[in-house]
C-alpha atoms as a PDB file:
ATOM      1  CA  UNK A   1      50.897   9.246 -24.951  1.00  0.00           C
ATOM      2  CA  UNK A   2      48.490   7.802 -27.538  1.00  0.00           C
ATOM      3  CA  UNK A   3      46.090  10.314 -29.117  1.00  0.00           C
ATOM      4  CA  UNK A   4      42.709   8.522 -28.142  1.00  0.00           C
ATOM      5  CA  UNK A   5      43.972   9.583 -24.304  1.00  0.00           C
ATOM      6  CA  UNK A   6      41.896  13.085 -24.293  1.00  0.00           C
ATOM      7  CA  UNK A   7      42.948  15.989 -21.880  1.00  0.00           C
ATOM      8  CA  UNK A   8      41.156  17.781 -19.548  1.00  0.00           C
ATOM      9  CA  UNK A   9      41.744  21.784 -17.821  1.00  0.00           C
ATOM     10  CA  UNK A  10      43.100  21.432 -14.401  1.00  0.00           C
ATOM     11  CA  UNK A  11      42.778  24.254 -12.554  1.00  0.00           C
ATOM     12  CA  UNK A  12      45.687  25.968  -9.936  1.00  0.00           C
ATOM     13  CA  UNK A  13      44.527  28.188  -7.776  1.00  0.00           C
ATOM     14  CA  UNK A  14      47.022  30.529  -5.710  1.00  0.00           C
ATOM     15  CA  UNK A  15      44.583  32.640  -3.493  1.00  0.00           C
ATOM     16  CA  UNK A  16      43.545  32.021   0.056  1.00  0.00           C
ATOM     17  CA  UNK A  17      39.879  32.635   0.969  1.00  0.00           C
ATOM     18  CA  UNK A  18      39.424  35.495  -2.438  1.00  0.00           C
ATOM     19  CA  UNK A  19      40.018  33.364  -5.600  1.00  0.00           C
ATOM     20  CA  UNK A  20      40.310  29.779  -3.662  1.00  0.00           C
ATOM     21  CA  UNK A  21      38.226  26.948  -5.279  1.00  0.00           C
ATOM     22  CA  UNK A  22      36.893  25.314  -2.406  1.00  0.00           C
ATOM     23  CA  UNK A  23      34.605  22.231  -3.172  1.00  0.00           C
ATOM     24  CA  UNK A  24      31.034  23.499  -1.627  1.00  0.00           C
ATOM     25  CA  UNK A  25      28.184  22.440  -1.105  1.00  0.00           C
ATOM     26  CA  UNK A  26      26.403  20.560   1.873  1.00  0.00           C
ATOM     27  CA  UNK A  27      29.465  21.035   4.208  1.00  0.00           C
ATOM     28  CA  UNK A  28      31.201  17.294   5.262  1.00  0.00           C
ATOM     29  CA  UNK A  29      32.919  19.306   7.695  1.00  0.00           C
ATOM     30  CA  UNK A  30      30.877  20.709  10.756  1.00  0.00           C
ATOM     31  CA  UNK A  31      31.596  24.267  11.926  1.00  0.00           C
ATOM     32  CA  UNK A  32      30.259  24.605  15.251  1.00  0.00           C
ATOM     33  CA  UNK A  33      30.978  28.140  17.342  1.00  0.00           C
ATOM     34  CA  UNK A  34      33.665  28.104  19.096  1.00  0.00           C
ATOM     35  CA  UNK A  35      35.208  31.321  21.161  1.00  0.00           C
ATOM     36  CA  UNK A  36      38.554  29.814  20.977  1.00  0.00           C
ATOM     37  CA  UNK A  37      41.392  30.830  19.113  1.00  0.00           C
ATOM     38  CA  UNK A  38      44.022  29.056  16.632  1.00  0.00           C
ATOM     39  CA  UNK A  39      47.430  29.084  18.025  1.00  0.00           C
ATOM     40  CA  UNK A  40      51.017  27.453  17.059  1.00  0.00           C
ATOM     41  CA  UNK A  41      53.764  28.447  14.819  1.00  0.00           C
ATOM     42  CA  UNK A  42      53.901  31.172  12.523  1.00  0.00           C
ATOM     43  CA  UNK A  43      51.917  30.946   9.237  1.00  0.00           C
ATOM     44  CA  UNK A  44      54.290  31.074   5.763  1.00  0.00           C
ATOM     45  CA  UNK A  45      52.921  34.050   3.988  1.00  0.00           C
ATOM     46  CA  UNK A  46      50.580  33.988   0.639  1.00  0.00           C
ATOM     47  CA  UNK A  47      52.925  34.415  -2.502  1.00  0.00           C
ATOM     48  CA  UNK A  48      52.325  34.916  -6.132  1.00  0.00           C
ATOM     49  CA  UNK A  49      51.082  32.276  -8.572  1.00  0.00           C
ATOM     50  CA  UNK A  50      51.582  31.233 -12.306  1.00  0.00           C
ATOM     51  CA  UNK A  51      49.048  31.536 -14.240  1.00  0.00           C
ATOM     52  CA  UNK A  52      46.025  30.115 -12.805  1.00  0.00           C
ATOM     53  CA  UNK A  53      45.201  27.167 -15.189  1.00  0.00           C
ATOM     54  CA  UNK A  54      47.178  24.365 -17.306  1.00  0.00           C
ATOM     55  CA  UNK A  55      46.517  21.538 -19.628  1.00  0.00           C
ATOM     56  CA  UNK A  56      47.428  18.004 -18.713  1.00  0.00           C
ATOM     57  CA  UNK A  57      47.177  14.804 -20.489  1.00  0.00           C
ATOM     58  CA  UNK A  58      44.102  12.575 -18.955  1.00  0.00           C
ATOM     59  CA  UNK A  59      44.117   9.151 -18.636  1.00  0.00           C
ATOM     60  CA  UNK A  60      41.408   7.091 -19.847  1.00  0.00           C
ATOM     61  CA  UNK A  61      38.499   6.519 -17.536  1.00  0.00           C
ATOM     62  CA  UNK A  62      37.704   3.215 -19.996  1.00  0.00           C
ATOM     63  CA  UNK A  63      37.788   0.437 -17.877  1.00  0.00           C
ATOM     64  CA  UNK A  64      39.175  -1.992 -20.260  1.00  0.00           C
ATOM     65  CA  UNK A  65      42.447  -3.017 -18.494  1.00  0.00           C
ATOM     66  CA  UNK A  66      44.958  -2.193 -21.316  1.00  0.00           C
ATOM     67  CA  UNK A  67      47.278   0.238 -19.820  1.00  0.00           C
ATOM     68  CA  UNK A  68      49.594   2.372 -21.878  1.00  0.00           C
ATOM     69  CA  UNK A  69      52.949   1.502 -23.109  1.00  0.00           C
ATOM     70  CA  UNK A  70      55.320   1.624 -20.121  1.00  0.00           C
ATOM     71  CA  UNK A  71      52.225   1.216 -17.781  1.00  0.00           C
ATOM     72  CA  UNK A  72      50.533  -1.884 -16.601  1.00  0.00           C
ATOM     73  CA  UNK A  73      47.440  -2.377 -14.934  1.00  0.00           C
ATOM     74  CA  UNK A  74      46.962  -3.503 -11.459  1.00  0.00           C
ATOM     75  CA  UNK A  75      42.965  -5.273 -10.442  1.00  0.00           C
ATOM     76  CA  UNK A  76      43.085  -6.656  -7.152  1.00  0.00           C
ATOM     77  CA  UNK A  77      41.871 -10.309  -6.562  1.00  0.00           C
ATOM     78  CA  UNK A  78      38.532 -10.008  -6.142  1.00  0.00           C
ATOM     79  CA  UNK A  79      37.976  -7.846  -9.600  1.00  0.00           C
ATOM     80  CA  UNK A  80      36.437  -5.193  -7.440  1.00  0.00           C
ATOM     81  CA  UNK A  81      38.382  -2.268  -9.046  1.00  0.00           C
ATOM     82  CA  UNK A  82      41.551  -2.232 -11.040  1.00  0.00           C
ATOM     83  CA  UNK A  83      43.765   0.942 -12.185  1.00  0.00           C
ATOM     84  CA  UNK A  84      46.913   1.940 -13.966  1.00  0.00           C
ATOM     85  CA  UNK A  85      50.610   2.317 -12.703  1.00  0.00           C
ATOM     86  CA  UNK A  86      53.903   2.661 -14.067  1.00  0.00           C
ATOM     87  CA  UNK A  87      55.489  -0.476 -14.684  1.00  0.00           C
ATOM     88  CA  UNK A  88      58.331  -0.814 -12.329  1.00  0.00           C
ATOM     89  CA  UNK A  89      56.169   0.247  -9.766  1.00  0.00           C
ATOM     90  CA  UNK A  90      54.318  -2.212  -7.259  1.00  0.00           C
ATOM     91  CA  UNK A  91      51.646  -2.983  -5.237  1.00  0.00           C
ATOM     92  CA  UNK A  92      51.281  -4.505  -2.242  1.00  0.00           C
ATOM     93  CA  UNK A  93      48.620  -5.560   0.565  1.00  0.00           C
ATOM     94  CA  UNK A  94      48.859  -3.713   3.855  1.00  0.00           C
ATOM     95  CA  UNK A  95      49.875  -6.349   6.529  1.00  0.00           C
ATOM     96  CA  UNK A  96      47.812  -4.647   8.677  1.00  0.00           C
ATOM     97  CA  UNK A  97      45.472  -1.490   7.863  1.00  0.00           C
ATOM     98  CA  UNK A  98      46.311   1.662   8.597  1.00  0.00           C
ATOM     99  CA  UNK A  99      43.095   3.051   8.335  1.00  0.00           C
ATOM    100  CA  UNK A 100      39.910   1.707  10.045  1.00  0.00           C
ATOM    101  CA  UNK A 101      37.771  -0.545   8.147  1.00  0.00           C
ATOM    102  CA  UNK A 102      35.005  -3.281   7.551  1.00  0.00           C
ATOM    103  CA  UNK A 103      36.836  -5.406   6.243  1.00  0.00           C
ATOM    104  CA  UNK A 104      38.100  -3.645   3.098  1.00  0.00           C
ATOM    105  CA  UNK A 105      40.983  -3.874   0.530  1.00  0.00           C
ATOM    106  CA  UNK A 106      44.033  -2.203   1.653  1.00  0.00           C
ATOM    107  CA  UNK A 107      47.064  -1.586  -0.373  1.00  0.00           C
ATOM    108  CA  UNK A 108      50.520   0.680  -0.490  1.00  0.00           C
ATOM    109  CA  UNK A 109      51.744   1.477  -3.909  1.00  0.00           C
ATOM    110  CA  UNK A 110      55.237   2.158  -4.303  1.00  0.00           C
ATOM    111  CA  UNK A 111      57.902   3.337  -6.304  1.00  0.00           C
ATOM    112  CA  UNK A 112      60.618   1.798  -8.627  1.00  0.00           C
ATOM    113  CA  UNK A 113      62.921   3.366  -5.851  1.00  0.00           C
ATOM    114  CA  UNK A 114      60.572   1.871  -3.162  1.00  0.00           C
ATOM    115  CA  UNK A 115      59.342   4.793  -1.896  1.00  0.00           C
ATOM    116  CA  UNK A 116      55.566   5.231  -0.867  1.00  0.00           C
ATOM    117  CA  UNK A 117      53.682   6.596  -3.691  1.00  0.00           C
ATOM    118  CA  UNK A 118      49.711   6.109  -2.892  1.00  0.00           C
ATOM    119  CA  UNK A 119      47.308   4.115  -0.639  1.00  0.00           C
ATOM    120  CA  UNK A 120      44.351   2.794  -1.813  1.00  0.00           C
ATOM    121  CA  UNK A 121      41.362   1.485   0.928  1.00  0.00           C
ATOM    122  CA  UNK A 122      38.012   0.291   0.620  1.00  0.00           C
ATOM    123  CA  UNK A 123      34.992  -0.104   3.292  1.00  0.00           C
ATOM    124  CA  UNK A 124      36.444   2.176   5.226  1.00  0.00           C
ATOM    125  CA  UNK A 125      34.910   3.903   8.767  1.00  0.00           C
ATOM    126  CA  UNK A 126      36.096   7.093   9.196  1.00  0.00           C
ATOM    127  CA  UNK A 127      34.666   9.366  12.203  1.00  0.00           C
ATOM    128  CA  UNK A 128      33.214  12.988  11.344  1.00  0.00           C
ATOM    129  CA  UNK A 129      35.392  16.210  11.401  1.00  0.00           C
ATOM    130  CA  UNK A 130      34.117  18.449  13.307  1.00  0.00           C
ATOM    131  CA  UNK A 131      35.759  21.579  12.922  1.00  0.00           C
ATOM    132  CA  UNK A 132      35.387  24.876  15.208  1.00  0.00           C
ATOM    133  CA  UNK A 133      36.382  28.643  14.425  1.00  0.00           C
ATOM    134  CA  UNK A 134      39.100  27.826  17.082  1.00  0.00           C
ATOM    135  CA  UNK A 135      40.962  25.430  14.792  1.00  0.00           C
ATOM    136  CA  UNK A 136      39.793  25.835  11.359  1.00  0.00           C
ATOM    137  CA  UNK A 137      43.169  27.224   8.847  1.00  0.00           C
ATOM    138  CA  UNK A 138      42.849  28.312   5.166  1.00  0.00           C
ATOM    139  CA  UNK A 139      42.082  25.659   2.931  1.00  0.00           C
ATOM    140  CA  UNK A 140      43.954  25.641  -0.605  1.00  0.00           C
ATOM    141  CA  UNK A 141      42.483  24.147  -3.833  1.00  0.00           C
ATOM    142  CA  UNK A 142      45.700  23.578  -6.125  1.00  0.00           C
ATOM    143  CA  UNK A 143      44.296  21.652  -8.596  1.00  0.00           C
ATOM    144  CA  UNK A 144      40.693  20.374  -9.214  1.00  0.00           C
ATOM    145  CA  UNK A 145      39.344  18.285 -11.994  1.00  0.00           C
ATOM    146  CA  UNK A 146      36.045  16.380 -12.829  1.00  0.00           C
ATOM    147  CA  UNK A 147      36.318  12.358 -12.398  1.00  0.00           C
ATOM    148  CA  UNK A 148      34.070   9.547 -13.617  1.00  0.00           C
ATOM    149  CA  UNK A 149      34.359   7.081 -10.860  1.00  0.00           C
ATOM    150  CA  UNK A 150      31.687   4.878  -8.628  1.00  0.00           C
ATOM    151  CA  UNK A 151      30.191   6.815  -6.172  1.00  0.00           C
ATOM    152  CA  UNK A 152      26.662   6.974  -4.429  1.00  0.00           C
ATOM    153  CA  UNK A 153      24.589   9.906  -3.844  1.00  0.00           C
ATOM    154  CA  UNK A 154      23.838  11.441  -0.552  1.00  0.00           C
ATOM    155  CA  UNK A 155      23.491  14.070   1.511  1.00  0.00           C
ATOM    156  CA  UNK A 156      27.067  16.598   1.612  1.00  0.00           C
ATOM    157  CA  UNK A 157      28.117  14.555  -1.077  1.00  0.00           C
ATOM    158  CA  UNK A 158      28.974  15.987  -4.744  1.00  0.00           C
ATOM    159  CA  UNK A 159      30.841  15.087  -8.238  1.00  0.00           C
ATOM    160  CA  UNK A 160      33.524  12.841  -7.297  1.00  0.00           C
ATOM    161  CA  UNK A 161      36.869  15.192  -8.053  1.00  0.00           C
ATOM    162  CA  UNK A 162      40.669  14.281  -8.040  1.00  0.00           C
ATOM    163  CA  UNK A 163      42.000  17.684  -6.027  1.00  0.00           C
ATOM    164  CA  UNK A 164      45.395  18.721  -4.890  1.00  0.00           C
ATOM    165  CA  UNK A 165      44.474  20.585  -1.902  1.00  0.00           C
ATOM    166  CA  UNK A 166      46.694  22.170   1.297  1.00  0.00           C
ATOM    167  CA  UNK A 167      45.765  22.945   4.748  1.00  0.00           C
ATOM    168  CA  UNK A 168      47.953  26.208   6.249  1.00  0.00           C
ATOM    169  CA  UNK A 169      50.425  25.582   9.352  1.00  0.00           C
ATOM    170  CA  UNK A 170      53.456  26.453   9.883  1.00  0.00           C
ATOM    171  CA  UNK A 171      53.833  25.539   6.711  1.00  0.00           C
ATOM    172  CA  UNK A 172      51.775  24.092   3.957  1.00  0.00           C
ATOM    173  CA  UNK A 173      50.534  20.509   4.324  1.00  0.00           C
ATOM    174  CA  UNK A 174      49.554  18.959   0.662  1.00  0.00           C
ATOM    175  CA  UNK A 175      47.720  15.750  -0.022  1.00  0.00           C
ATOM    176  CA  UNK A 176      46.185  14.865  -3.163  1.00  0.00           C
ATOM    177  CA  UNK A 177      43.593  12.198  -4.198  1.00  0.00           C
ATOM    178  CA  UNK A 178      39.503  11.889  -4.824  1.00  0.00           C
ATOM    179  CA  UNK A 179      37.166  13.062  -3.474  1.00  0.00           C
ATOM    180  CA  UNK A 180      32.973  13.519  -3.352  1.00  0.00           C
ATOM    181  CA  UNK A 181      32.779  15.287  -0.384  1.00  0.00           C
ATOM    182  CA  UNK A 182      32.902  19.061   0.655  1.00  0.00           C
ATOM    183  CA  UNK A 183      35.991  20.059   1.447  1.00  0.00           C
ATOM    184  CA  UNK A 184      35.625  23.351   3.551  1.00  0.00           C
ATOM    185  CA  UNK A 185      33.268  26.385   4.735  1.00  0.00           C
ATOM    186  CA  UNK A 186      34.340  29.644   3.438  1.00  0.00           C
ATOM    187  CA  UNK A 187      37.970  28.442   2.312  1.00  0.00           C
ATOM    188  CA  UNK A 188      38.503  27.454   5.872  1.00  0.00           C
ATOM    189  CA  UNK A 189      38.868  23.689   7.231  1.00  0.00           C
ATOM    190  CA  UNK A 190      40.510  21.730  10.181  1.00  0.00           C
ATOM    191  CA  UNK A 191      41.085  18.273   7.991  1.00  0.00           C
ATOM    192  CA  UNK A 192      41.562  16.943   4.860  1.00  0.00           C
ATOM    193  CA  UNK A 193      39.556  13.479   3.909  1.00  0.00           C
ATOM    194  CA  UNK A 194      40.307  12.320   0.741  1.00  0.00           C
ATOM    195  CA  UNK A 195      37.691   9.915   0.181  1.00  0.00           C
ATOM    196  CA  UNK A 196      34.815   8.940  -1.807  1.00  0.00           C
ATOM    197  CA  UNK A 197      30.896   7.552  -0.799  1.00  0.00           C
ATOM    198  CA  UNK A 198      30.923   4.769  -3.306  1.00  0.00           C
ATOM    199  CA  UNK A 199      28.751   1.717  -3.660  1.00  0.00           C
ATOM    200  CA  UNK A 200      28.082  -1.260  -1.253  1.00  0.00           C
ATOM    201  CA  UNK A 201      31.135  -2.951  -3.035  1.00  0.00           C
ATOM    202  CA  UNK A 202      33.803  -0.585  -1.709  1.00  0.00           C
ATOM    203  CA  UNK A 203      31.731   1.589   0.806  1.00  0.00           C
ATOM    204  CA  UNK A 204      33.829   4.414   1.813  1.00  0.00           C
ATOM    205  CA  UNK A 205      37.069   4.759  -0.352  1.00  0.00           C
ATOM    206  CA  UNK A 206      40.034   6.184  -0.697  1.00  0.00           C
ATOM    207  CA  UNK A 207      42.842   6.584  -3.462  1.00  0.00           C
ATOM    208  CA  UNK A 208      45.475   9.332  -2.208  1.00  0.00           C
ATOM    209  CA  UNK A 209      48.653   9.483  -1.270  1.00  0.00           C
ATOM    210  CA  UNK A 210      47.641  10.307   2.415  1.00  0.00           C
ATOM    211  CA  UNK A 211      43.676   9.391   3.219  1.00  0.00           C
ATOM    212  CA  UNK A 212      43.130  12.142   6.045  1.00  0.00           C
ATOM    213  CA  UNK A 213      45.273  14.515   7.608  1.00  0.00           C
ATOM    214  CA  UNK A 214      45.128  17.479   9.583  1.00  0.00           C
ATOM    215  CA  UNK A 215      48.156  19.925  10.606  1.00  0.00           C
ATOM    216  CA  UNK A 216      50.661  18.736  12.651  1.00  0.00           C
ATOM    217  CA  UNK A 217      52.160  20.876  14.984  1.00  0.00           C
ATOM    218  CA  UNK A 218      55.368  22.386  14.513  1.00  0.00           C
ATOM    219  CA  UNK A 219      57.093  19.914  17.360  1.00  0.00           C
ATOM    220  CA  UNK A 220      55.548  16.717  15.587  1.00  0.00           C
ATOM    221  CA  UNK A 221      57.053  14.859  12.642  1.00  0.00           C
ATOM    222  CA  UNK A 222      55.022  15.758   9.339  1.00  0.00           C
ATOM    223  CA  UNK A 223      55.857  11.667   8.216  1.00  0.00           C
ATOM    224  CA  UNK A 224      54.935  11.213   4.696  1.00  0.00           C
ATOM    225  CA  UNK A 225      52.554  14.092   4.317  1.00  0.00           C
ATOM    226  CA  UNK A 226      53.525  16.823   1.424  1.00  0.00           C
ATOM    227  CA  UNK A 227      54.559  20.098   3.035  1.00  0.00           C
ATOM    228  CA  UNK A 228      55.764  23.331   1.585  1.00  0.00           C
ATOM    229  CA  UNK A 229      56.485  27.296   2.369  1.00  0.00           C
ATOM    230  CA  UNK A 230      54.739  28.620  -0.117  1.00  0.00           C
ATOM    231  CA  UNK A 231      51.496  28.439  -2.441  1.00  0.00           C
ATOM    232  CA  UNK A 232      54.467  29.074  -5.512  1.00  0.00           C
ATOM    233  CA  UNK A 233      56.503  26.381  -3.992  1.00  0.00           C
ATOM    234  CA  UNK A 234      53.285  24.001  -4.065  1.00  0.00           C
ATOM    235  CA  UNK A 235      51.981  25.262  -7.690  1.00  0.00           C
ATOM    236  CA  UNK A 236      56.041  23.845  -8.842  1.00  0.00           C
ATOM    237  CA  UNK A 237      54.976  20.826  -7.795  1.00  0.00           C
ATOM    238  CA  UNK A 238      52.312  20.343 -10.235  1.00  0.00           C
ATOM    239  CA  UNK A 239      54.981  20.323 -13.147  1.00  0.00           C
ATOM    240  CA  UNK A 240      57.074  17.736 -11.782  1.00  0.00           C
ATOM    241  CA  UNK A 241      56.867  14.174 -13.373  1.00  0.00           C
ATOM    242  CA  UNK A 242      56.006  12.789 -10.609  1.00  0.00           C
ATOM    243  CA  UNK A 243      52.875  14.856 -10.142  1.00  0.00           C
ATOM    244  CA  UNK A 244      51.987  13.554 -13.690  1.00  0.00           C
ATOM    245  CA  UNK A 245      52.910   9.993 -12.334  1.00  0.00           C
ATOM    246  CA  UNK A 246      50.282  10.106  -9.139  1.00  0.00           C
ATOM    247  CA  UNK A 247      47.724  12.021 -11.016  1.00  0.00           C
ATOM    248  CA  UNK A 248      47.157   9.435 -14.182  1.00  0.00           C
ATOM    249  CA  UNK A 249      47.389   6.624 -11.754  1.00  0.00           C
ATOM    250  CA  UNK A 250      45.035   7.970  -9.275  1.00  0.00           C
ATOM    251  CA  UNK A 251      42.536   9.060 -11.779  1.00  0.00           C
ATOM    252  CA  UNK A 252      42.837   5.690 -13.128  1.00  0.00           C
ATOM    253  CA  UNK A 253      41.039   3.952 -10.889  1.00  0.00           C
ATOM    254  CA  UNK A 254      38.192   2.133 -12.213  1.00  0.00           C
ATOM    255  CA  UNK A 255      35.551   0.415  -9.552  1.00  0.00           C
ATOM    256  CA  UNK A 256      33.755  -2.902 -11.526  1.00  0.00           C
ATOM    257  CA  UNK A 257      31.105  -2.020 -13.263  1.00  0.00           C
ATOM    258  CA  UNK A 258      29.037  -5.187 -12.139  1.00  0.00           C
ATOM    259  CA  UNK A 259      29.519  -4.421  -8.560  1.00  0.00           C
ATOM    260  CA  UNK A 260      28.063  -0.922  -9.180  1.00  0.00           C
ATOM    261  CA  UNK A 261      25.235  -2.175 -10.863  1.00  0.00           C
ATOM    262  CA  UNK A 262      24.292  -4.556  -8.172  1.00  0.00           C
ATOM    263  CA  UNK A 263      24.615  -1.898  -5.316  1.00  0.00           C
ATOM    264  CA  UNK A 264      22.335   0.756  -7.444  1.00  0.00           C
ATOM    265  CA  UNK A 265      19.651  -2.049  -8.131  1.00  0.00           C
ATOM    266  CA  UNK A 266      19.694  -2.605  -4.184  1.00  0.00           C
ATOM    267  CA  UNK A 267      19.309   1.033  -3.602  1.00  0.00           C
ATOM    268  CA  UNK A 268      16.444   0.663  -5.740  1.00  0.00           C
ATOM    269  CA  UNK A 269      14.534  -2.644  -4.636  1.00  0.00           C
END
């Protein structure tokens, strides 16, 4: 990877509700009271961790369009945002959205094997979660990084973040992607939204591999969604290639810069 590509401390945490880096803040999640308790299949127990950072390569947030060698770069018709993938993998328009929208972009990124990689949506509506002590889980923060992407302020919203983060079932459930909002209350959450507030030009985003997910029951098909029996089984995961593959492309993304500017001069007229 050329040298000008700097590197940045991502973070793996292995602890549930002690040493767990939760994103916090003004909570996107709503904890009401609620007398009722969790039930379903037994929880996989807590195991030990590597050590509880690493230092991965990070691609460059420099919108210029030049991927690196073996890479190319992918900017959708419009020119609203572009990003990097490798270059036998492809990209494709959603014949019809699987998330709900105002008229976004919607796109499945694949594989050189065909097999689904990533989603990427724009504009998107998404209803609140509201969570309850009654079906709230432990919340895992595998890996958590800084990102310099588009995004609008706001109330319960923070520095946008690419995460790795797993909700506990009867076993593990993984996604990873960016994020500006708050991902739990006290390490514990019913939902995962990986999404970002950005501005008027995309609205509500999301680049992830899955955009929001909860825990599926144990007599429900998990689909496409990461799962796992352990936190050590998860933390392996982070030092496969393809890991490294879904992490530089995701953090890739770059939003036009002229489209932010005219959505922050709104804001201000």
């Amino acid at each position: 990877m050329p040298a000008a590509r700097s590197t940045r401390r991502l973070r793996s945490v292995a602890a549930l509700a002690v040493a767990g880096v939760a994103l916090s803040g003004c909570g996107l999640l709503d904890l009401a009271p609620d007398a009722g308790a969790a039930g379903g299949a037994a929880v996989p127990p807590v195991q030990a961790a590597p050590p509880s950072s690493m230092t991965m390569p990070r691609p460059s947030a420099e919108p210029s369009g030049t991927a690196r060698e073996g890479w190319k770069t992918y900017t959708d018709p419009a020119g609203a945002l572009s990003f990097d993938l490798p270059a036998d993998w492809t990209v494709q328009q959603q014949p019809e959205p699987t998330q709900p929208s105002d008229g976004g972009i919607h796109l499945d990124i694949r594989d050189g094997e065909g097999r689904a990689a990533a989603q990427l949506h724009t504009r998107l509506i998404l209803e609140d979660v509201h969570c309850t002590p009654g079906n709230v889980t432990d919340y895992v923060v595998l890996a958590s990084e800084p990102l310099d992407v588009a995004s609008a302020e706001g109330t319960g919203n923070i520095e946008p973040r690419f995460v790795f983060r797993m909700l506990r079932g009867y076993k593990f459930f993984a996604s990873m992607g960016i994020t500006n909002k708050v991902g739990s209350v006290d390490n514990k959450a019913c939902a995962i939204q990986n999404v970002v507030a950005g501005p008027d030009s995309v609205g509500l985003y999301s680049f992830s591999d899955t955009p929001v997910h909860g825990l599926p029951s144990a007599d429900e098909p998990a689909g496409e969604l990461k799962n796992y029996n352990s936190v050590q089984e998860a933390l392996e995961y982070l030092e496969t290639d393809r890991f490294a593959q879904l992490r530089e492309m995701i953090t890739s993304l770059r939003i036009a810069e002229q489209a932010a500017a005219i959505s922050s001069q709104r804001e201000r007229s």
